[in-house]
C-alpha atoms as a PDB file:
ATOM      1  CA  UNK A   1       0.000   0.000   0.000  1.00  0.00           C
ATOM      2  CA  UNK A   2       1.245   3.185  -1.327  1.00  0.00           C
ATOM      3  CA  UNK A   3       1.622   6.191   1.736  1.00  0.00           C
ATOM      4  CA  UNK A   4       2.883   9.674   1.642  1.00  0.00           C
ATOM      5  CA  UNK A   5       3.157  11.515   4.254  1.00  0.00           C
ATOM      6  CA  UNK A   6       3.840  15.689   4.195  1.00  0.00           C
ATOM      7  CA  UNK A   7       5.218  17.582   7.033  1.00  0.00           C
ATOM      8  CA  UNK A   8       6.656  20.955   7.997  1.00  0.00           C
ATOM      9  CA  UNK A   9       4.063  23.403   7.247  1.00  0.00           C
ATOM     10  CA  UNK A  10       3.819  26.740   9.193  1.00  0.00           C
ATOM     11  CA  UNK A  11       2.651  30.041   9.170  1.00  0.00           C
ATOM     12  CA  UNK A  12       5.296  32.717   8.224  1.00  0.00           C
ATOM     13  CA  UNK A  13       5.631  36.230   7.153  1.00  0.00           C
ATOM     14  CA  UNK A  14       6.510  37.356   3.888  1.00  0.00           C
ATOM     15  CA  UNK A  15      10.147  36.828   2.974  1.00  0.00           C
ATOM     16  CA  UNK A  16      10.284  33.463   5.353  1.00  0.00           C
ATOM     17  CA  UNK A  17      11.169  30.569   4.939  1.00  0.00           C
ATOM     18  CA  UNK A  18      10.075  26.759   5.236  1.00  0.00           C
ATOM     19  CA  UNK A  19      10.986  23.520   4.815  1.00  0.00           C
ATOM     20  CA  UNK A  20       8.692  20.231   3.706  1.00  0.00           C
ATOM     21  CA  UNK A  21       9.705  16.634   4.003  1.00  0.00           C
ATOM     22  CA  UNK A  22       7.395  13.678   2.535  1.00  0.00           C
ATOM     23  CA  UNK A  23       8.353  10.298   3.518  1.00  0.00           C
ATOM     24  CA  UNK A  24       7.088   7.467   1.739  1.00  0.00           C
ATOM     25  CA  UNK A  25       6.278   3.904   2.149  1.00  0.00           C
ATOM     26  CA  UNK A  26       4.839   0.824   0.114  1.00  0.00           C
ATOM     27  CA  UNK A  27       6.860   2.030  -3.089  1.00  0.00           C
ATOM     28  CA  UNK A  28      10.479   1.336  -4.135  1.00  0.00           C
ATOM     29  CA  UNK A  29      11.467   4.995  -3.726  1.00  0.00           C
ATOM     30  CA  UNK A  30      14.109   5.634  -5.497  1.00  0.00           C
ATOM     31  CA  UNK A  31      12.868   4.608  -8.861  1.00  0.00           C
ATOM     32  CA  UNK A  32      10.024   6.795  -8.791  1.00  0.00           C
ATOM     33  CA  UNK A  33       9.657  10.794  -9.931  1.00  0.00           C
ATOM     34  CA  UNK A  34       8.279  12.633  -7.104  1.00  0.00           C
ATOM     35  CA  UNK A  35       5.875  15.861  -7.434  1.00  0.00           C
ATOM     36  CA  UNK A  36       5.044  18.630  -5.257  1.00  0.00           C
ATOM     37  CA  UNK A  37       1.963  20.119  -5.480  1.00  0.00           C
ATOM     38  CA  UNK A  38      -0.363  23.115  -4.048  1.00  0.00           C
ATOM     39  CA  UNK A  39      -3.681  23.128  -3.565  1.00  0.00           C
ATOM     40  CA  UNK A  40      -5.708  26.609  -3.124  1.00  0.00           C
ATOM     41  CA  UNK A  41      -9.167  27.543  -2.452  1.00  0.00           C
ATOM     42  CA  UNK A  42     -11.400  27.457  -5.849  1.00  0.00           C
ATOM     43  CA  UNK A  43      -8.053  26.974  -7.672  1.00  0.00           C
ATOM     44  CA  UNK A  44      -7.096  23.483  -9.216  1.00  0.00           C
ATOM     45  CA  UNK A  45      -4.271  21.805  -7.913  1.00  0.00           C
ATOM     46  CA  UNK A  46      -1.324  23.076  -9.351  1.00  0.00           C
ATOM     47  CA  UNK A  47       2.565  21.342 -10.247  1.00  0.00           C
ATOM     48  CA  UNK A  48       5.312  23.109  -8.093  1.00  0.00           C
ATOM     49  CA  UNK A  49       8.464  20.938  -8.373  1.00  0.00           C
ATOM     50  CA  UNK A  50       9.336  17.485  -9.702  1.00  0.00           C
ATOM     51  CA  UNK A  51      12.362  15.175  -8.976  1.00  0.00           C
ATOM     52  CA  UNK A  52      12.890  12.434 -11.075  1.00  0.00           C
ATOM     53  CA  UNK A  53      14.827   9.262 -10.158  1.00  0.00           C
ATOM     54  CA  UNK A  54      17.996  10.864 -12.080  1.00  0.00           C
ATOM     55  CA  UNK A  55      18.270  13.876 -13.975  1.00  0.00           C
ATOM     56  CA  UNK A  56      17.464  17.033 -14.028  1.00  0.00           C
ATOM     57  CA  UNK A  57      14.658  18.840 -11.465  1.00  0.00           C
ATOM     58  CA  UNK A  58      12.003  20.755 -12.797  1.00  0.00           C
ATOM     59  CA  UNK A  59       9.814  24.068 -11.325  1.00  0.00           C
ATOM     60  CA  UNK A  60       7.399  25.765 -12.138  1.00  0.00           C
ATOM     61  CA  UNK A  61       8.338  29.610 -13.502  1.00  0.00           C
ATOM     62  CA  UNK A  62       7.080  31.695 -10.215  1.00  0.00           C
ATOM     63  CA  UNK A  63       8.811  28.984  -7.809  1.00  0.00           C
ATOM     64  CA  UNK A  64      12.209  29.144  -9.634  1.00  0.00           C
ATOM     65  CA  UNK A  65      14.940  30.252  -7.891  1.00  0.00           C
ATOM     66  CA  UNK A  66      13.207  30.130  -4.709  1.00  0.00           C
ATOM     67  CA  UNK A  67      12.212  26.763  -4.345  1.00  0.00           C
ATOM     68  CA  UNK A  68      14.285  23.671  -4.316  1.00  0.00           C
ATOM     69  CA  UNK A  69      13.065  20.126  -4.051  1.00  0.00           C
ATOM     70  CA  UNK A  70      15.699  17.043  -3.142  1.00  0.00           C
ATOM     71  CA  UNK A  71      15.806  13.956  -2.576  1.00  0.00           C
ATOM     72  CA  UNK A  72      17.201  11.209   0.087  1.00  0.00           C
ATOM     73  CA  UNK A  73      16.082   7.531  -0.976  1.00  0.00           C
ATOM     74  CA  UNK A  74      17.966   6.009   1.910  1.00  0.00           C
ATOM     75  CA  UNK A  75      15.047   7.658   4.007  1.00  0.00           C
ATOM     76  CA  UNK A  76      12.349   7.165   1.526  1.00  0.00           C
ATOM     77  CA  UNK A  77      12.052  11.007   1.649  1.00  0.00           C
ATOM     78  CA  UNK A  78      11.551  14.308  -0.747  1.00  0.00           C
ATOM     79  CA  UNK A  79      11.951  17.796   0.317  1.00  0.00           C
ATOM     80  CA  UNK A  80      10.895  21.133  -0.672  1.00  0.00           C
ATOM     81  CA  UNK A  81      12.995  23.920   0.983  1.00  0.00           C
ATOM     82  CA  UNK A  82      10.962  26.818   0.309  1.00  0.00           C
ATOM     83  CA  UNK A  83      12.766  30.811   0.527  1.00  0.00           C
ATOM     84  CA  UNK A  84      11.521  34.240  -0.135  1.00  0.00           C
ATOM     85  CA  UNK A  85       7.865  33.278   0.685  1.00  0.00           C
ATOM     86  CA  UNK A  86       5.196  34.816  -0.962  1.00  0.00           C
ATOM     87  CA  UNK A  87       1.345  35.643   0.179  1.00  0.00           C
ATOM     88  CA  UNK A  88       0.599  33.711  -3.336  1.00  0.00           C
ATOM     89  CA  UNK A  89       2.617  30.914  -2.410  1.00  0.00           C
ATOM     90  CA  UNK A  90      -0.413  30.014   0.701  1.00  0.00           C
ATOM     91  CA  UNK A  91      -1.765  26.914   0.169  1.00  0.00           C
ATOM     92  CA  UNK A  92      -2.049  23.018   1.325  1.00  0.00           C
ATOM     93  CA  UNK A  93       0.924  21.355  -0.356  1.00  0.00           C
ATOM     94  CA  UNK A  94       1.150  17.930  -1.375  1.00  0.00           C
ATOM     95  CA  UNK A  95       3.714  15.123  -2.303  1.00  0.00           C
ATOM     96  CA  UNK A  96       2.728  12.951  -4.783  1.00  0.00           C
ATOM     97  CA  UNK A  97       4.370   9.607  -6.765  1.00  0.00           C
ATOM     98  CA  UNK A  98       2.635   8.113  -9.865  1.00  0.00           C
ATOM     99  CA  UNK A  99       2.321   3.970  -9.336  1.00  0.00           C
ATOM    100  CA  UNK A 100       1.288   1.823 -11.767  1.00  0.00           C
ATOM    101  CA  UNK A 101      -0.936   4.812 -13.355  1.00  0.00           C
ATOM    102  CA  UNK A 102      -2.436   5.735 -10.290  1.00  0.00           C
ATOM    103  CA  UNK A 103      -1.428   8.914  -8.864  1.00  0.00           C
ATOM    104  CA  UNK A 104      -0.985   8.811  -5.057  1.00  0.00           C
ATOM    105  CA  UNK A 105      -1.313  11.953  -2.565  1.00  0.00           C
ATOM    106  CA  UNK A 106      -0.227  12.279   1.032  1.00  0.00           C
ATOM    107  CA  UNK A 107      -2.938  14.716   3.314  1.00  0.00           C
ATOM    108  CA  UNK A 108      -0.755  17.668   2.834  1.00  0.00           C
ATOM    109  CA  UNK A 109       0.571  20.106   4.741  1.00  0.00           C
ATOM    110  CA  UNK A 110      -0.855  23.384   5.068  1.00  0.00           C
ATOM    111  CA  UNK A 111       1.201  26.600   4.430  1.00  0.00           C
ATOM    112  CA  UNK A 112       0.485  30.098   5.346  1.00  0.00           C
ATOM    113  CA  UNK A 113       2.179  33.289   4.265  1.00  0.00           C
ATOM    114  CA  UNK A 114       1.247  36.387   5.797  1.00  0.00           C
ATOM    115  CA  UNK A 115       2.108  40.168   4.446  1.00  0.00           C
END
C-alpha cells in the first residue's frame, strides 16, 4: 500500500522561509519521480516541483529560484525547501508519486504566508 506523508508546514511572514519533508512507504522509492503540489481555495491543484529518479529537477516559472526540491532515498524522503515566501505561495501542499498509473497523494501540509 502506497503512503505519503507531508510535514513541515507553518505560518510565516513574507520573505520566510520553510521547509517540507514527505516520507514514503509501500513504493520502491528511489525509482520513482516525485511531485510537489499546491492546492488553493477554488483553484485546481497546481505542479510546483518534480524530482525524477535521475536527472534534471524541474519548477514551475514563479517557484524558480526560490524553491528547491531534493531527494534522500535512503530515508524514503523528498523535500521542498521553500525561501523568499510569498502571500501567493499560501496553500495546502502535497507530495505525490505516480504507481502503476495511479497517482498517489499524502494529506498535505498546510502553508500560510502572511504580508
Amino acid at each position: 500500500q502506497v503512503q505519503l506523508v507531508e510535514s513541515g508546514g507553518d505560518s510565516v511572514q513574507a520573505g520566510g522561509s520553510l521547509r517540507l519533508s514527505c516520507v514514503a512507504s509501500g513504493i520502491n522509492f528511489p525509482i520513482f519521480k516525485i511531485n510537489w503540489y499546491r492546492q488553493t481555495p477554488g483553484k485546481d491543484r497546481e505542479l510546483v516541483a518534480t524530482i525524477p529518479n535521475g536527472g534534471t529537477t524541474s519548477y514551475e516559472a514563479s517557484e524558480k529560484g526560490r524553491f528547491i526540491v531534493s531527494r534522500d532515498n535512503a530515508k524514503n524522503s523528498a523535500y521542498l525547501q521553500m525561501t523568499s515566501l510569498k502571500p501567493e505561495d499560501t496553500g495546502i501542499y502535497f507530495c505525490s508519486v505516480n504507481y502503476y498509473a495511479i497517482d498517489h497523494f499524502g494529506q498535505g501540509t498546510q502553508v500560510t504566508v502572511s504580508s
